[in-house]
C-alpha atoms as a PDB file:
ATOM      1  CA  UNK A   1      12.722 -26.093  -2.763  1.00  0.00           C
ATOM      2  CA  UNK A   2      10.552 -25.893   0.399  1.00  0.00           C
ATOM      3  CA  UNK A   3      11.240 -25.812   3.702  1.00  0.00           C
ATOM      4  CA  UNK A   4       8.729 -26.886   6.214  1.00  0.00           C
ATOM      5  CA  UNK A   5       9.307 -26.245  10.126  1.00  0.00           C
ATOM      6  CA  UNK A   6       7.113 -27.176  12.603  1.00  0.00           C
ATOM      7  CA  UNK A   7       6.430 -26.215  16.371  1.00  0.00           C
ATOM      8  CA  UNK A   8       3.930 -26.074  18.918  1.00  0.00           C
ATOM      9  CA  UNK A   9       4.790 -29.433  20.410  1.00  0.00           C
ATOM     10  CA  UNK A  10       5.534 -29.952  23.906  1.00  0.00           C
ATOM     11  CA  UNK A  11       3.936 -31.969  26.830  1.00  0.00           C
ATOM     12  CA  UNK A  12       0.178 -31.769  28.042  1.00  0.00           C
ATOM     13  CA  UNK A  13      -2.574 -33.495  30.016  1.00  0.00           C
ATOM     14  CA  UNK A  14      -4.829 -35.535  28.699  1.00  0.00           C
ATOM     15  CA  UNK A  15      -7.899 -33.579  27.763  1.00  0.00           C
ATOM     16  CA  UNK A  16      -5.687 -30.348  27.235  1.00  0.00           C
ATOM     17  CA  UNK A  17      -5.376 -28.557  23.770  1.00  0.00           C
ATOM     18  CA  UNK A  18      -2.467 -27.472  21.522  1.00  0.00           C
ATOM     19  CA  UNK A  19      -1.503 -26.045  18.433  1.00  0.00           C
ATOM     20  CA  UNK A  20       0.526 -27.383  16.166  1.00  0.00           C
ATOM     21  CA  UNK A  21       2.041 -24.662  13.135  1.00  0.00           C
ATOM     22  CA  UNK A  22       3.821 -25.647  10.250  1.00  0.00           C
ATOM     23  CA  UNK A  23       5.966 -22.933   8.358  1.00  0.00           C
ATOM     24  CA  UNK A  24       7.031 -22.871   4.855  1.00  0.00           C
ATOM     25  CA  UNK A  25      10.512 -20.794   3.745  1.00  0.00           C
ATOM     26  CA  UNK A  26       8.496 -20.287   0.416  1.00  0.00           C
ATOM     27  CA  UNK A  27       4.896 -19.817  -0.480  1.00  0.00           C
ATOM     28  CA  UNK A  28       2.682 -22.458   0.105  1.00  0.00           C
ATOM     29  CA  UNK A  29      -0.042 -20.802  -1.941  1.00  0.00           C
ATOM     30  CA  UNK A  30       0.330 -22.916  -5.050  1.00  0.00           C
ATOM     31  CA  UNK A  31       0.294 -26.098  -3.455  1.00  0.00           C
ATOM     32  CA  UNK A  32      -2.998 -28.165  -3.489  1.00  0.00           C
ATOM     33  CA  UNK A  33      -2.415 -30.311  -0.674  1.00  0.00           C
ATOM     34  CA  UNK A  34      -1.336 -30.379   2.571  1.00  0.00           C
ATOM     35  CA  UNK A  35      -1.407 -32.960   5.459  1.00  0.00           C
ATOM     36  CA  UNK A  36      -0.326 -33.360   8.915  1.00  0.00           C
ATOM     37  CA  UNK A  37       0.850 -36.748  10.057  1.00  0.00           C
ATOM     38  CA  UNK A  38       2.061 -38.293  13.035  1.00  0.00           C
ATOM     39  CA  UNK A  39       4.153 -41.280  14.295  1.00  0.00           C
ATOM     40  CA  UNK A  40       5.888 -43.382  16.685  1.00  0.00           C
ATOM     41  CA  UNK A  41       8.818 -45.811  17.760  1.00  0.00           C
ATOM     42  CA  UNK A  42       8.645 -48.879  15.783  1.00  0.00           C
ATOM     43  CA  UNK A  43       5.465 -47.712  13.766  1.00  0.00           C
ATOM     44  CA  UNK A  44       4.748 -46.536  10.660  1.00  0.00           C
ATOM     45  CA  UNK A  45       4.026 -42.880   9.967  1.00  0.00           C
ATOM     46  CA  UNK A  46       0.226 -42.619   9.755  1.00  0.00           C
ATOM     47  CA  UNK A  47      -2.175 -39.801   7.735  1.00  0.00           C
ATOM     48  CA  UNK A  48      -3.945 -37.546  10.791  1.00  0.00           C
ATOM     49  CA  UNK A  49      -5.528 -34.964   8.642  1.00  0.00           C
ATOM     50  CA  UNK A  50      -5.712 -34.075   5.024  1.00  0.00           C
ATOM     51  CA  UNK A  51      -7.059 -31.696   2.759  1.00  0.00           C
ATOM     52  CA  UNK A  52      -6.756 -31.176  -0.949  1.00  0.00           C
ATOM     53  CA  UNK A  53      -8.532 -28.145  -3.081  1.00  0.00           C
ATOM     54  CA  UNK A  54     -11.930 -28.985  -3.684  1.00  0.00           C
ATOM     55  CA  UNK A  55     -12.001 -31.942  -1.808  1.00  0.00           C
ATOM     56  CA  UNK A  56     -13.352 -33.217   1.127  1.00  0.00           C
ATOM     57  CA  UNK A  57     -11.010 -33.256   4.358  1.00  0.00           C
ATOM     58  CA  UNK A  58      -9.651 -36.166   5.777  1.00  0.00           C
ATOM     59  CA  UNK A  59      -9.250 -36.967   9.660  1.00  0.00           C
ATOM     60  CA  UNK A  60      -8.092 -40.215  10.953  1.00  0.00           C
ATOM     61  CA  UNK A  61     -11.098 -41.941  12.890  1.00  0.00           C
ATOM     62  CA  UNK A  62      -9.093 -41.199  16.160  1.00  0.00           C
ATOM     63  CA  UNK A  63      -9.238 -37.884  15.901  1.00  0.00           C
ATOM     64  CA  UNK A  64     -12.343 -36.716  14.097  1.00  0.00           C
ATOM     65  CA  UNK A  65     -13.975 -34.061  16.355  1.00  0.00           C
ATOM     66  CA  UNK A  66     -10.937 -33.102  18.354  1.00  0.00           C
ATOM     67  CA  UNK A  67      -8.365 -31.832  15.323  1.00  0.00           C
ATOM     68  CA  UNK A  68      -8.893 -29.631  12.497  1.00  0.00           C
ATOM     69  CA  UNK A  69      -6.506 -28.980   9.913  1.00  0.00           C
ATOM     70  CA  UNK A  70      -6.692 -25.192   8.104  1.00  0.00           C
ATOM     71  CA  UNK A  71      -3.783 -23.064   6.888  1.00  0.00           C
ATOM     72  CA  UNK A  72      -3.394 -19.366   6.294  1.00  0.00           C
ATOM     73  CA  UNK A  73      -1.149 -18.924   2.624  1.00  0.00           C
ATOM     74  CA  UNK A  74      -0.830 -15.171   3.488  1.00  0.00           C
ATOM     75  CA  UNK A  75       1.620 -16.761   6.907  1.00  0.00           C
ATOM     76  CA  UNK A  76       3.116 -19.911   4.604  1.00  0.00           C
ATOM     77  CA  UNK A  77       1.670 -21.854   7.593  1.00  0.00           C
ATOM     78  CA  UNK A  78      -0.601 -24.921   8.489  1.00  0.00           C
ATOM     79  CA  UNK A  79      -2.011 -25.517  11.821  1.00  0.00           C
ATOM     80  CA  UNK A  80      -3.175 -28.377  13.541  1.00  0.00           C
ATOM     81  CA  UNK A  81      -5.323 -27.686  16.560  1.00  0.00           C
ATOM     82  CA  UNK A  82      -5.577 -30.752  19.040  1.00  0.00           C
ATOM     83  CA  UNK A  83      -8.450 -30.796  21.563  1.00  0.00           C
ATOM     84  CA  UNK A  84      -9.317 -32.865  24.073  1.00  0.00           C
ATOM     85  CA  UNK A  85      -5.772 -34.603  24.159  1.00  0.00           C
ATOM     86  CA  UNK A  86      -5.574 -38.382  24.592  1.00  0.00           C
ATOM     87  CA  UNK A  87      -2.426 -40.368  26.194  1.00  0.00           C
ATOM     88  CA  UNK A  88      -2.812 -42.513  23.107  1.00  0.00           C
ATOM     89  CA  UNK A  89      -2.043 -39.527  21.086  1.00  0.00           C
ATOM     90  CA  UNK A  90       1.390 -38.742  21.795  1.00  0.00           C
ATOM     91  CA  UNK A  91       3.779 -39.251  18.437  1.00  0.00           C
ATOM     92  CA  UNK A  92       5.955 -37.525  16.500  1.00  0.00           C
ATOM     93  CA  UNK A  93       4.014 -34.828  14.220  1.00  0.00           C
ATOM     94  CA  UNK A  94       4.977 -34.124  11.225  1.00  0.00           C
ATOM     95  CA  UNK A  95       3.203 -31.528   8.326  1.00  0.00           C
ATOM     96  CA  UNK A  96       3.709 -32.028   4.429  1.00  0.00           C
ATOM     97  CA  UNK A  97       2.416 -29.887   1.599  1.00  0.00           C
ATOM     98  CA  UNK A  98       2.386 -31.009  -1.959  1.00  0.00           C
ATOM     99  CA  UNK A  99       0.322 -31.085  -5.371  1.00  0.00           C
ATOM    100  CA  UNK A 100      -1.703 -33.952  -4.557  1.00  0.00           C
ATOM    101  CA  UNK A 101       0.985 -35.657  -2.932  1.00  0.00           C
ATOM    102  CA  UNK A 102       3.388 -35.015  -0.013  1.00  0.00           C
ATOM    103  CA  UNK A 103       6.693 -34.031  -2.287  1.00  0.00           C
ATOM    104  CA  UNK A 104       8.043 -31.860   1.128  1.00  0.00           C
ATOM    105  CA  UNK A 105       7.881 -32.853   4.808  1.00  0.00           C
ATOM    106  CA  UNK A 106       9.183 -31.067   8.002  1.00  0.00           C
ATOM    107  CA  UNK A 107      10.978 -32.639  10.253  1.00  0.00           C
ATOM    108  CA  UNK A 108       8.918 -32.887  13.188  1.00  0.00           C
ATOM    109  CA  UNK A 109       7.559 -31.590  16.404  1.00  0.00           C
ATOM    110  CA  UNK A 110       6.966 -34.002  19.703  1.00  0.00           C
ATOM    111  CA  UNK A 111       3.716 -34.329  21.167  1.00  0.00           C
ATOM    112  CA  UNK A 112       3.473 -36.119  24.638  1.00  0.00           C
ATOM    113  CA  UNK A 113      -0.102 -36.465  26.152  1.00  0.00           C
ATOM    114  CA  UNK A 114       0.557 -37.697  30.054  1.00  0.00           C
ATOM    115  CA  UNK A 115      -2.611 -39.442  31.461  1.00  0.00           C
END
């Protein structure tokens, strides 16, 4: 079983930058897939950025050219670095690693992008 933890939320003007870091209790070397996905009240969760072994990376239109998605299996960790912050942003963000699909999730980290 793996245990996912995320941080690096937290509040910041629009047009700011953070990073997001997702760390795993186990190794997250064998797993072929990881994502980062966001949501909030009343929505449905919704993919932000995904990449798979081999495979072409996949960013939600909103945020192509401001996130990138990358992980270092030597820290157990993804990342999620957020540039040029938008109001419209702000969610709940949450990472997932899996073989091909999300089989564990963290529980979170709050983003809130004030305008």
């Amino acid at each position: 079983q793996v245990q996912l933890v995320e941080s690096g939320g937290g509040l910041v003007q629009a047009g700011g930058s953070l990073r997001l870091s997702c760390t795993a209790s186990g190794s997250i070397f064998s797993f072929n897939a990881m994502g980062w996905f966001r949501q909030v009240p009343g929505k449905q969760r919704v993919m932000v950025a995904y990449t798979q072994t081999g495979r072409m990376t996949n960013y939600a239109d909103s945020v192509k050219g401001r996130f990138t998605i990358s992980r270092d299996n030597a820290k157990n960790t993804v990342y999620l670095q957020m540039n040029s912050l938008k109001p419209e942003d702000t969610a709940v963000y949450y990472c997932a690693v899996g073989d091909g699909g999300m089989d564990y999730w963290g529980k979170g980290t709050p983003v809130t992008v004030s305008s």
